[in-house]
Protein backbone atom coordinates (compact mmCIF):
# COMPACT_ATOMS: atom_id res chain seq x y z
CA UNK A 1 101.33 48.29 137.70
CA UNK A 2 102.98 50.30 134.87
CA UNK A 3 102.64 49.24 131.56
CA UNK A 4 105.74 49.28 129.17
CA UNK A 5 105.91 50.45 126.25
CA UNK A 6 105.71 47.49 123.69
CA UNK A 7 106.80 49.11 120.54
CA UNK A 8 111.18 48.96 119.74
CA UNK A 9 112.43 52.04 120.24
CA UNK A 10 113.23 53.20 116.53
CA UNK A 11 109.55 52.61 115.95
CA UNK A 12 108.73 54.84 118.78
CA UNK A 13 111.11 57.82 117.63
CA UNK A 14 109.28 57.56 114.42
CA UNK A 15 106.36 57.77 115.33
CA UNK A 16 107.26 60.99 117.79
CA UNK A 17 108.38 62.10 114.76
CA UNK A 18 105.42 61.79 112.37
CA UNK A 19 103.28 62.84 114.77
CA UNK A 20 105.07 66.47 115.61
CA UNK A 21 105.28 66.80 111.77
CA UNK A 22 101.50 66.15 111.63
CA UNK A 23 101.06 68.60 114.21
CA UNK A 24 103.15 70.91 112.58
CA UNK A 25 101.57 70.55 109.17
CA UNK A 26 98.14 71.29 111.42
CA UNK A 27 99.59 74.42 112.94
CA UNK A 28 100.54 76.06 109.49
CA UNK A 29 97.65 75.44 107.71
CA UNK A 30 95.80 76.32 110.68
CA UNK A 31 97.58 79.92 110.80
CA UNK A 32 97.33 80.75 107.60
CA UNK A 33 93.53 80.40 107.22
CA UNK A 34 93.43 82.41 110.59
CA UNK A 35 95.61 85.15 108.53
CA UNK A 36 93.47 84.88 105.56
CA UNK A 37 90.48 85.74 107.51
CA UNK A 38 92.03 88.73 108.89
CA UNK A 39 93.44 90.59 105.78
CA UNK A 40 90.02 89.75 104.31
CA UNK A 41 88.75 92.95 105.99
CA UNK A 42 90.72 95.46 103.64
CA UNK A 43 90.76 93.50 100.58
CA UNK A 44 87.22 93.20 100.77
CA UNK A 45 86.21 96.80 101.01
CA UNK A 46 88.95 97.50 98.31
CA UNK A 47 87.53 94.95 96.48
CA UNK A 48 84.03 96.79 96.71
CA UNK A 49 85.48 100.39 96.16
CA UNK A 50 87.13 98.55 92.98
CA UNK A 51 83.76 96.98 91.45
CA UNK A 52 81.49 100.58 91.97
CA UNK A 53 80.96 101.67 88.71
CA UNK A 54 82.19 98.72 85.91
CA UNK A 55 79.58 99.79 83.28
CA UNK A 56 79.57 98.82 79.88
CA UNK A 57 80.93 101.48 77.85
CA UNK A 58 83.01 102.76 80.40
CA UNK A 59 87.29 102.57 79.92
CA UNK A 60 88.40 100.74 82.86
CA UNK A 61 91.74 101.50 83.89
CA UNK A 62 93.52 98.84 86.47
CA UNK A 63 95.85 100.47 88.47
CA UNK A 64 98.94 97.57 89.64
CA UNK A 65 101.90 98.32 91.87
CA UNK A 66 102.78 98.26 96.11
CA UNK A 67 102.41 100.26 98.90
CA UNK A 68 102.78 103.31 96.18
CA UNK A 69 99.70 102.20 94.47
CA UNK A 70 97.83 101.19 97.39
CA UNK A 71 98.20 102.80 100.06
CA UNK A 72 96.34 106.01 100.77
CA UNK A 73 92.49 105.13 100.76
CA UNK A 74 90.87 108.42 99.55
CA UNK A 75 94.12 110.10 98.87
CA UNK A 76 96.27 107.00 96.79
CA UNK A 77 96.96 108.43 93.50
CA UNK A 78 94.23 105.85 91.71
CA UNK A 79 91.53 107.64 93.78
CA UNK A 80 92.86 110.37 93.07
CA UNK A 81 93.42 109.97 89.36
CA UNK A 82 89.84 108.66 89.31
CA UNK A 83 88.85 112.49 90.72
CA UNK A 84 90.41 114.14 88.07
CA UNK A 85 89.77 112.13 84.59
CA UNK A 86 85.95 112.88 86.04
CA UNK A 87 86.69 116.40 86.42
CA UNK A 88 88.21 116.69 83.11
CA UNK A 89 86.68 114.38 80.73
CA UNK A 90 82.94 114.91 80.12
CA UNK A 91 82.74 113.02 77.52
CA UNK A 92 84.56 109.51 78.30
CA UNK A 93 83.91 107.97 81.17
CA UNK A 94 86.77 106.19 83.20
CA UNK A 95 86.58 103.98 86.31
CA UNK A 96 90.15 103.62 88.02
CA UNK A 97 90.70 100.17 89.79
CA UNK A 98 93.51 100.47 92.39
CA UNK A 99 95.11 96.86 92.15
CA UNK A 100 98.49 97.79 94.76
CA UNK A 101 99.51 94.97 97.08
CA UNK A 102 101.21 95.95 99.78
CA UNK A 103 104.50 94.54 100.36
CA UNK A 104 103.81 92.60 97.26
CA UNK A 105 107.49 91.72 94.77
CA UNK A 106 107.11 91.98 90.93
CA UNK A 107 106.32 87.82 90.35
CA UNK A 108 103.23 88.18 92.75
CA UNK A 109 101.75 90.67 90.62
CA UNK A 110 102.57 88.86 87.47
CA UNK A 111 100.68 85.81 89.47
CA UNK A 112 97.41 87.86 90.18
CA UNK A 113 97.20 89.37 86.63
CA UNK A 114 95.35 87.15 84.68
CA UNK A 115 92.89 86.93 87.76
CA UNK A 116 92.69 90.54 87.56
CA UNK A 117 92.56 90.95 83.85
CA UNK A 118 88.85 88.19 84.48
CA UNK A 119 87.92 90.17 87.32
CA UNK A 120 87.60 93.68 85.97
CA UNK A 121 88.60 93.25 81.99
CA UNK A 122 90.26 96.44 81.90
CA UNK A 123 91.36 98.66 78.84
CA UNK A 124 93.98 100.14 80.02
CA UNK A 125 96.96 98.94 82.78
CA UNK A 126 99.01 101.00 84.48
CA UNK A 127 101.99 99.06 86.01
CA UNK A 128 104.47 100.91 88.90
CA UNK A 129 106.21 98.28 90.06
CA UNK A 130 109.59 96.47 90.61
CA UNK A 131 110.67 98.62 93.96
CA UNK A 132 110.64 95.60 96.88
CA UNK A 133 112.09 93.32 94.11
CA UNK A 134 115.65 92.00 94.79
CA UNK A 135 118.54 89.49 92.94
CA UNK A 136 116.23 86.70 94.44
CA UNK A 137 112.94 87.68 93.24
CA UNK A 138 110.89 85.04 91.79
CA UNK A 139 110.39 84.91 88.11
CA UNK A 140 107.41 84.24 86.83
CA UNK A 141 106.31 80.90 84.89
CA UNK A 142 103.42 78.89 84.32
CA UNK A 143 104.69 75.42 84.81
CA UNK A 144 103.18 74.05 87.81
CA UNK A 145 106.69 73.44 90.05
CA UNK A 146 107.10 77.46 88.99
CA UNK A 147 103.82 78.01 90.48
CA UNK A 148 104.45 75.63 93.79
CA UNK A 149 107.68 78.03 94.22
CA UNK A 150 105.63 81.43 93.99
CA UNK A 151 102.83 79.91 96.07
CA UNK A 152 105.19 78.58 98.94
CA UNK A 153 107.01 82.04 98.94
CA UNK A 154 103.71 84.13 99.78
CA UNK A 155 102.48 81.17 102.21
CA UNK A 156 101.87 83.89 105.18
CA UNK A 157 102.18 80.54 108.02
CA UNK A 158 105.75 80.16 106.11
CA UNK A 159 106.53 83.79 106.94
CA UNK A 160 105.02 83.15 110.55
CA UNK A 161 107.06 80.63 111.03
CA UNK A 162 110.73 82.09 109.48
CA UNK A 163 109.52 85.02 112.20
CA UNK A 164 109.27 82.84 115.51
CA UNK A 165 112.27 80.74 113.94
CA UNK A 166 113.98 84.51 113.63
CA UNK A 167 113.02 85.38 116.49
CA UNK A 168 114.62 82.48 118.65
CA UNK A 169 117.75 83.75 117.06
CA UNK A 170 117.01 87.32 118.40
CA UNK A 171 115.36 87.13 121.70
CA UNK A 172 117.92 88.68 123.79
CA UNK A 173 118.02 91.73 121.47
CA UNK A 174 114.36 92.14 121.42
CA UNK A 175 112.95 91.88 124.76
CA UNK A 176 115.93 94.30 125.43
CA UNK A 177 114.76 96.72 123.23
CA UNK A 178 111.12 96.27 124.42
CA UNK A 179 109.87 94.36 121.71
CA UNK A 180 108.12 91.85 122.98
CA UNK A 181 107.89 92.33 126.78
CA UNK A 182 105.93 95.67 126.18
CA UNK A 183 103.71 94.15 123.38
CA UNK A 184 104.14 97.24 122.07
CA UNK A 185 103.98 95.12 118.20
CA UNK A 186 102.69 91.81 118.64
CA UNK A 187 103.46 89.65 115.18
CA UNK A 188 100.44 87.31 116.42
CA UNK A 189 98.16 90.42 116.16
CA UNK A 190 99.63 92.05 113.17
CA UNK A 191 97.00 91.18 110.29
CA UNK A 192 98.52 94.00 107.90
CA UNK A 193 100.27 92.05 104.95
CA UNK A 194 102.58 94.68 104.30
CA UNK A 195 103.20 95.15 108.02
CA UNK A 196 103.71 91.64 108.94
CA UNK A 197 105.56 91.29 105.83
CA UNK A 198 108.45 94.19 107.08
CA UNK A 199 108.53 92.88 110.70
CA UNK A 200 109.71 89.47 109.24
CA UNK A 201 112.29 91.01 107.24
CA UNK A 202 113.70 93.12 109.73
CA UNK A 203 114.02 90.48 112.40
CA UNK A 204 115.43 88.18 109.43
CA UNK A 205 118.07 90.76 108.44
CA UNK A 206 118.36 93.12 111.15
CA UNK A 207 121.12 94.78 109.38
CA UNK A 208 119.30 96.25 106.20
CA UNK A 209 118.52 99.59 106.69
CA UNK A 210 115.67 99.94 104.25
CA UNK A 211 113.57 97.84 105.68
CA UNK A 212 113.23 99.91 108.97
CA UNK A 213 112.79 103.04 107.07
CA UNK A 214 109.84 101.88 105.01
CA UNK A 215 108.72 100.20 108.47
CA UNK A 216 108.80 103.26 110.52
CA UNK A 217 107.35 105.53 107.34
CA UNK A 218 104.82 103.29 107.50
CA UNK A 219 103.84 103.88 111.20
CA UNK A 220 104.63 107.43 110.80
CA UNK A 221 101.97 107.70 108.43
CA UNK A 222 99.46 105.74 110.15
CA UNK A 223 100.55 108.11 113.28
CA UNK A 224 101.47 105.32 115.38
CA UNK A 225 104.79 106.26 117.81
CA UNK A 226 104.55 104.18 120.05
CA UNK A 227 105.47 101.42 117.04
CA UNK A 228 107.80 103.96 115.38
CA UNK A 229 109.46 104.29 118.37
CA UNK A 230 110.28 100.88 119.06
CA UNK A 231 110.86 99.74 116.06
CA UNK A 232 113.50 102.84 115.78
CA UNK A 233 114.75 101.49 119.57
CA UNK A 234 114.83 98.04 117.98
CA UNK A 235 116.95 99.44 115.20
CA UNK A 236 119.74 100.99 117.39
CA UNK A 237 120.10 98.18 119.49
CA UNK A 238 120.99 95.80 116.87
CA UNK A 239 123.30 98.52 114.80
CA UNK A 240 125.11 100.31 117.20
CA UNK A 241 127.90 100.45 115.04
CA UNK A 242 125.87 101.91 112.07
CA UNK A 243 125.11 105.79 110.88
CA UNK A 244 121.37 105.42 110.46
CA UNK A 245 119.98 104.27 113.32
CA UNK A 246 121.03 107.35 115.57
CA UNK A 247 119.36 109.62 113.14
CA UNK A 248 116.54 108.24 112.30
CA UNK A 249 115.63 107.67 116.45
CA UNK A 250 116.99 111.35 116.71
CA UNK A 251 114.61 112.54 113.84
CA UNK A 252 111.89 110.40 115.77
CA UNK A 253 112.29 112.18 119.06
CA UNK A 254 112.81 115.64 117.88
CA UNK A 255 109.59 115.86 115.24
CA UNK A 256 108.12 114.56 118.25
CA UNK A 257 109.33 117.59 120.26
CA UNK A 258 111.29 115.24 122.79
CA UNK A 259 114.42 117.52 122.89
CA UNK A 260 116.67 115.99 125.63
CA UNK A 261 115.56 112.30 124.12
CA UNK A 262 116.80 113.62 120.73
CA UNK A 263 119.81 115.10 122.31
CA UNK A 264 121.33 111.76 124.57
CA UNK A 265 120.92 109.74 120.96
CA UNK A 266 123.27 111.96 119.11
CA UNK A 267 125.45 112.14 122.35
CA UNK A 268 125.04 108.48 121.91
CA UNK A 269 126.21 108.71 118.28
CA UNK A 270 129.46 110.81 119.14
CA UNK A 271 130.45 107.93 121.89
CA UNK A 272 129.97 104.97 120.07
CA UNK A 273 130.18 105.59 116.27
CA UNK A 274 133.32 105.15 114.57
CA UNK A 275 131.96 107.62 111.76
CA UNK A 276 133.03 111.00 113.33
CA UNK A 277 132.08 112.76 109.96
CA UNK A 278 129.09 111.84 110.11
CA UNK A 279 127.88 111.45 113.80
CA UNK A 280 129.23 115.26 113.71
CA UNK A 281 127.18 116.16 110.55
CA UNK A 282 123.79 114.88 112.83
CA UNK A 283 124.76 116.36 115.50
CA UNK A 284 125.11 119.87 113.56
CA UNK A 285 121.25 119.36 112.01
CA UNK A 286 120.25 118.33 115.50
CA UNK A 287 121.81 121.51 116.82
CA UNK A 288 120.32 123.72 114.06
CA UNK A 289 116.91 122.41 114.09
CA UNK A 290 116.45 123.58 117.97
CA UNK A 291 118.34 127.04 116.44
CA UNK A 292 121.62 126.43 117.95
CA UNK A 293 123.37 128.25 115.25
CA UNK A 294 127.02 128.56 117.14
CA UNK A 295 126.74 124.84 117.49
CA UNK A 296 125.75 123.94 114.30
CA UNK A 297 128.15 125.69 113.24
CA UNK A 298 130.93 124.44 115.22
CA UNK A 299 129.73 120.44 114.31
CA UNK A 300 129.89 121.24 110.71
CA UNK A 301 133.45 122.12 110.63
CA UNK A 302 134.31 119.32 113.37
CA UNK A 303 132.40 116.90 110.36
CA UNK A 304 134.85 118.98 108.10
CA UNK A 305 137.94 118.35 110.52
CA UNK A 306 137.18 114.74 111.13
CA UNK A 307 137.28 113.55 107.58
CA UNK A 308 140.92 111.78 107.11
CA UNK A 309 143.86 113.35 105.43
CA UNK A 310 144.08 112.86 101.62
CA UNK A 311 139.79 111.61 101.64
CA UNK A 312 137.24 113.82 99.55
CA UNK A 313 135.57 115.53 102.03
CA UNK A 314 133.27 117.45 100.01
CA UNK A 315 129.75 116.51 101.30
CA UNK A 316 130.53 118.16 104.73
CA UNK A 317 132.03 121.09 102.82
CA UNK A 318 128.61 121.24 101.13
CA UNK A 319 126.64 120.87 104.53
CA UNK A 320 128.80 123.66 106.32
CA UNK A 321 127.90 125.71 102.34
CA UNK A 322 124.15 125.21 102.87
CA UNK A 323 123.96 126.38 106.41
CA UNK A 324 125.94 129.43 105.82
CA UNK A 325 122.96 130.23 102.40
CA UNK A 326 120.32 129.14 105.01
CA UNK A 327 121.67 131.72 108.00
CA UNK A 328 122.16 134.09 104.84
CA UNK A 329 125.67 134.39 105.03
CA UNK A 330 125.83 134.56 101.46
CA UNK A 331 129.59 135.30 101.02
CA UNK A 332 130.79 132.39 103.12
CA UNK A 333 128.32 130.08 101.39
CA UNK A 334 129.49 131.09 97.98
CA UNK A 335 133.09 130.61 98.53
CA UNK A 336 132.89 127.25 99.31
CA UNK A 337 130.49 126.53 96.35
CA UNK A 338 133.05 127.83 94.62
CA UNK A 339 136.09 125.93 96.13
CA UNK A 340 133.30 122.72 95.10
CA UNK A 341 133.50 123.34 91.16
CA UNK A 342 137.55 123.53 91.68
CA UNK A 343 139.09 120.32 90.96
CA UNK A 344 136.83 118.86 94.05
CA UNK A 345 135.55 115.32 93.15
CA UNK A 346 131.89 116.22 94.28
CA UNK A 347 128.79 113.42 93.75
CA UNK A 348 125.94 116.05 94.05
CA UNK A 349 127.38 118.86 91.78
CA UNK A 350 123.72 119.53 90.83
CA UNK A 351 123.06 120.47 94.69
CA UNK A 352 126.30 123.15 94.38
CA UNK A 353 125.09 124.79 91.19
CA UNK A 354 121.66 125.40 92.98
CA UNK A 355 123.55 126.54 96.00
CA UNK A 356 125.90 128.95 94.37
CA UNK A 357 122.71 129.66 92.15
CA UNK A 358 121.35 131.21 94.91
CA UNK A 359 124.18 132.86 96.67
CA UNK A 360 124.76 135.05 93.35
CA UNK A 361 121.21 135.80 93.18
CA UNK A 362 120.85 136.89 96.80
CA UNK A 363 124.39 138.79 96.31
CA UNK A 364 122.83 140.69 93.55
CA UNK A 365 125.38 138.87 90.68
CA UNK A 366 122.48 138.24 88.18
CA UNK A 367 124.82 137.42 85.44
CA UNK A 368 126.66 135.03 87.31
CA UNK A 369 123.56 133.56 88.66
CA UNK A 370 122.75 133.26 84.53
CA UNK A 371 125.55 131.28 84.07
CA UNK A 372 125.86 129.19 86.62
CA UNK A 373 121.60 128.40 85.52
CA UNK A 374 123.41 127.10 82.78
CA UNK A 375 125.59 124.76 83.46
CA UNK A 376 122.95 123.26 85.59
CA UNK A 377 120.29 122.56 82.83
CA UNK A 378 123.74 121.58 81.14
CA UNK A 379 123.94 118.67 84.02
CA UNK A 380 120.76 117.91 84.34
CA UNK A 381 120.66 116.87 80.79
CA UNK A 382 123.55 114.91 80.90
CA UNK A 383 122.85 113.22 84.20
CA UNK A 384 119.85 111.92 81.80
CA UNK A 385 121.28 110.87 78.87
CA UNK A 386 124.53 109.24 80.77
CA UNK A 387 121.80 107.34 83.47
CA UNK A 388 122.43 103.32 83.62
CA UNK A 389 119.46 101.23 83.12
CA UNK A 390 119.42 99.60 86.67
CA UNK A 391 116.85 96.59 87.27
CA UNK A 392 117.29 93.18 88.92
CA UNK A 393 117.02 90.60 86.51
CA UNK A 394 113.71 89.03 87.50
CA UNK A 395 112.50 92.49 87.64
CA UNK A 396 113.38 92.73 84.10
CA UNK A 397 111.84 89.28 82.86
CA UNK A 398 108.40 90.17 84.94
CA UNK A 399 107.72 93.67 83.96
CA UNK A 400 108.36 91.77 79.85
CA UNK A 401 106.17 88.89 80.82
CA UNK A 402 103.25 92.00 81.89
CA UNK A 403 103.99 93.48 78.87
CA UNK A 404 103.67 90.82 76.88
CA UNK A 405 100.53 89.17 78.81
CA UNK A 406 98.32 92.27 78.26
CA UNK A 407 99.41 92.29 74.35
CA UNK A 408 97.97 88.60 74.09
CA UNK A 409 94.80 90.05 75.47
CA UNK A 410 94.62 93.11 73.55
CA UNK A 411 95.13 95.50 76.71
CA UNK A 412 97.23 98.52 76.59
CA UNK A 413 100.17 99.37 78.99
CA UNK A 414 100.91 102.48 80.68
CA UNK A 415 103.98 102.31 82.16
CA UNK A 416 104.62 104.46 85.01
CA UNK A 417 108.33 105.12 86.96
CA UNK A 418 108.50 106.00 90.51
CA UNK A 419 108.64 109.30 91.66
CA UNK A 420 111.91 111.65 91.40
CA UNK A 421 113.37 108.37 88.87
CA UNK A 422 114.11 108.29 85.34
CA UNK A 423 111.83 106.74 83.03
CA UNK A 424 114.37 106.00 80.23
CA UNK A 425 115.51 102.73 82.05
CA UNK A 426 111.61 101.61 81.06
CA UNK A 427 111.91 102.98 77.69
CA UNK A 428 115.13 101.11 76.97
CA UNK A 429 113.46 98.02 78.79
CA UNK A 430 110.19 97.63 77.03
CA UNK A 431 111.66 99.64 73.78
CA UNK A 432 110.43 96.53 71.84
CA UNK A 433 106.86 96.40 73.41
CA UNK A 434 103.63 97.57 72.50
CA UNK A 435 103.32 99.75 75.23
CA UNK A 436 100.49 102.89 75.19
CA UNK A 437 102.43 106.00 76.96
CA UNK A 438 104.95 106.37 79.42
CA UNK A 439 104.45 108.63 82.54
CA UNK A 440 107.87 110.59 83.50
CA UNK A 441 107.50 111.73 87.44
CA UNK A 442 111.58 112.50 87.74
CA UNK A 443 111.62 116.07 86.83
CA UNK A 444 107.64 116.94 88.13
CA UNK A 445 108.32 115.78 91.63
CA UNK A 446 112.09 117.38 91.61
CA UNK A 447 111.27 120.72 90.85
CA UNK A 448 108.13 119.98 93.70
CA UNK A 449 110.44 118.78 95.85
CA UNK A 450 112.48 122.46 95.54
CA UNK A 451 109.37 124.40 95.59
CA UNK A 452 107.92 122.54 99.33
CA UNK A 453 110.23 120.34 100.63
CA UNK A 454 110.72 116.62 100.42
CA UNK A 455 108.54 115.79 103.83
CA UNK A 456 105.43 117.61 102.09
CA UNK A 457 106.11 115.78 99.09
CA UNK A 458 106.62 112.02 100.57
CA UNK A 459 106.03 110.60 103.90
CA UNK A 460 109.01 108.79 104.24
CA UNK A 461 112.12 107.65 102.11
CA UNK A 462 112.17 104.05 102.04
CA UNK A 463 112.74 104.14 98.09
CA UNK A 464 116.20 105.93 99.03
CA UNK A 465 115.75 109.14 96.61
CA UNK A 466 111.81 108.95 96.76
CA UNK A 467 109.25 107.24 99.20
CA UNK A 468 105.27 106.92 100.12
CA UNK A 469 103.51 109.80 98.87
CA UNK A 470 101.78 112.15 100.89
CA UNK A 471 98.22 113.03 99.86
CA UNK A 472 100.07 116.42 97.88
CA UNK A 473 102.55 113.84 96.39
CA UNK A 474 100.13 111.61 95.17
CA UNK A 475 97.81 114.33 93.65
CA UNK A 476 101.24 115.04 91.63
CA UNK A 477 101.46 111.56 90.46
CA UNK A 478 97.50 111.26 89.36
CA UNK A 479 97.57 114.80 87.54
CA UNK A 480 100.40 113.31 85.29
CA UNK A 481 98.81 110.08 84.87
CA UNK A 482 95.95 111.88 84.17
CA UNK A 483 97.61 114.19 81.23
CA UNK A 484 98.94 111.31 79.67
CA UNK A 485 95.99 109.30 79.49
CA UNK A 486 93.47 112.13 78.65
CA UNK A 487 96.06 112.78 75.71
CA UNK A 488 96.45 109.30 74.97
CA UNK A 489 92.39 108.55 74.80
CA UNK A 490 91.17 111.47 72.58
């Protein structure tokens, strides 16, 4: 005999309901001690690496930022900068802390500072930060509903959960693009913070391109391409009306030495994108990279031909200029240079001066070269003085609460810009702050950008103009740090 049910049915739904909430509650909690326990691994050997050598007497210098600051092991710039205050400081001894958090937004690091102010009581901060902030950044407060806020936002279940909720959404898209039937990047196995942290952005907003940069940097530099390739794959699939996609999957396949897979995307690009100009302009590099010089050639002017009558078309003017100085076709590269300071409304007038710069040199004009030197230092020092002060405003109200955090406790504040970036937006920020130095890296890593190139200098370019240093760029950014401190110390 079957036994009914004796409870009304209302009573029954609500109970259903309690209970998968229960279970639910179970599951997160249950996922993000699971999560914990994996990313304890790296934190705790950084953690060691961190603690080696507090002595008394010794100036202890905490190192705070992202990915920049972080990542790099031996070669991060805090190691690094660690390496050379020994070398060149007998005298004073210094022991660098690298405090980066991967993935981590200007309010989180606010959050761990007074933790990490306990844990190593450090003279001197330096603070590089405010580059994965955005308009809804957290700010940071002490009231406890601030705190509940800050603490659900970097619940890693929460993000778990947004990325199976995300990924109902995109299923189709993903298993098409090999995502998850090849298992080829498995979210339940990702225990990377910063990794798992990108993967549930990019299947959130599938349409921001920065996120799949810094993603696919980020496997580029831990030389995995089998995840750089899908998560390039991924990217194309779900843009196929976007520029970006097609060349960074075309870049992909042809540093990779995969020709003919390099050559169907940008055949790819030519079919489908509305962007002639620009599908054109790839195709060109593409075509000069495997030293197809006739076709480069011939897509440079079609990126030339395909802009519309009565639009500026002087970036592909300034392409076709720059192959013509690279294939030393001097003449031809000067004249357009030339047509460029005419009346032309150009964005990267710097990048013609240095063009016809060189043309006049290599045409034996020295004293037109001399001029033309010129008006570029001219530029350059406008460009600086004429630079807005760009921040998000909860960038702004963090990197003040720092400031003003580490003045309560007596600790001084180096602060640091980004790579190939001004520093007089910090200057004009924290003008009213007791703040020790400032380190400058715009002009440093341009003028080591022109003397390698930018791929020697960074390892990718998810920072737009600048991205994760190489081992060579972060040497750059720990000499300079170093300078300023040594100088600042004695």
């Amino acid at each position: 005999m079957i036994k009914k049910n004796l409870l009304p049915a209302d009573k029954r739904i609500k109970s259903g309901i309690l209970a998968f909430l229960a279970g639910l509650v179970f599951t997160l909690i249950s996922i993000e001690i699971v999560l914990r326990i994996l990313g304890f691994a790296y934190l705790a050997k950084q953690e060691i690496d961190n603690k080696r050598g507090l002595k008394k007497g010794t100036i202890k210098i905490l190192c705070l930022g992202e990915s920049t600051t972080m990542m790099g092991e031996s070669n991060a710039y805090p190691a690094q900068l660690q390496k050379i205050l020994d070398e060149n400081s007998k005298n004073i001894k210094f022991k660098v802390i690298n405090g980066g958090v991967a993935g981590i937004e200007t309010s989180g690091i606010i959050a761990n500072l007074k933790n990490n102010i306990n844990k190593y009581n450090p003279d001197i901060v330096i603070g590089m930060m405010g580059i994965n902030d955005s308009e809804n950044t957290l700010v940071y407060k002490e009231g406890l509903p601030d705190k509940m806020k800050l603490f659900l936002a970097n619940i890693r279940a929460v993000k778990i959960f947004k990325l199976f909720y995300a990924n109902l959404l995109h299923h189709a898209r993903m298993v098409y693009a090999g995502y998850l039937t090849l298992n080829k990047i498995n979210f339940v196995a990702v225990n990377d913070t910063f990794e798992r942290s990108l993967l549930t952005e990019i299947i959130s907003n599938p349409k921001k391109a920065e996120y799949f940069i810094e993603l696919s940097g980020y496997y580029a530099a831990k030389k995995d391409m089998i995840k750089e390739e899908v998560i390039l794959r991924y990217a194309l699939i779900v843009n196929p009306k976007k520029d970006w996609p097609y060349d960074l999957l075309g870049e992909f396949y042809l540093k990779n030495a995969q020709t003919e897979k390099a050559r169907e995307v940008y055949d790819l690009a030519l079919k489908r994108n509305p962007s002639k100009k620009w599908a054109y302009r790839i195709y060109g590099e593409f075509s000069e990279a495997i030293k197809d010089f006739d076709k480069a050639e011939e897509m440079y002017k079609k990126s030339i031909d395909a802009v519309k009558e009565g639009d500026n078309n002087s970036g592909q003017k300034l392409v076709l200029a720059d192959f013509y100085l690279r294939r030393n076709n001097f003449t031809r590269a000067r004249d357009i240079y030339l047509s460029l300071t005419e009346g032309s409304i150009v964005s990267d007038l710097d990048e013609v001066y240095l063009g016809l710069n060189a043309a006049y040199k290599a045409l034996g004009d020295v004293s037109a070269a001399d001029e033309i030197k010129l008006k570029l230092q001219g530029l350059y020092a406008k460009n600086k003085s004429d630079r807005p002060y760009q921040f998000y405003a909860p960038t702004k109200y963090n990197y003040l609460k720092m400031a003003e955090i580490l003045s309560e406790r007596k600790i001084k504040l180096i602060s640091m810009q980004y790579p190939m970036r001004s520093v007089l937006p910090l200057k004009e920020l924290l003008k009213e702050k007791d703040i020790l130095a400032f380190v400058d890296n715009e002009d440093i890593f341009k003028k080591a950008v022109e003397k390698e190139s930018f791929s020697d200098i960074f390892e990718d370019k998810f920072g737009g103009d600048f991205g994760h240093c190489s081992p060579l760029g972060n040497k750059i950014l720990a000499t300079n740090a170093a300078e300023v401190i040594l100088r600042v110390v004695r």
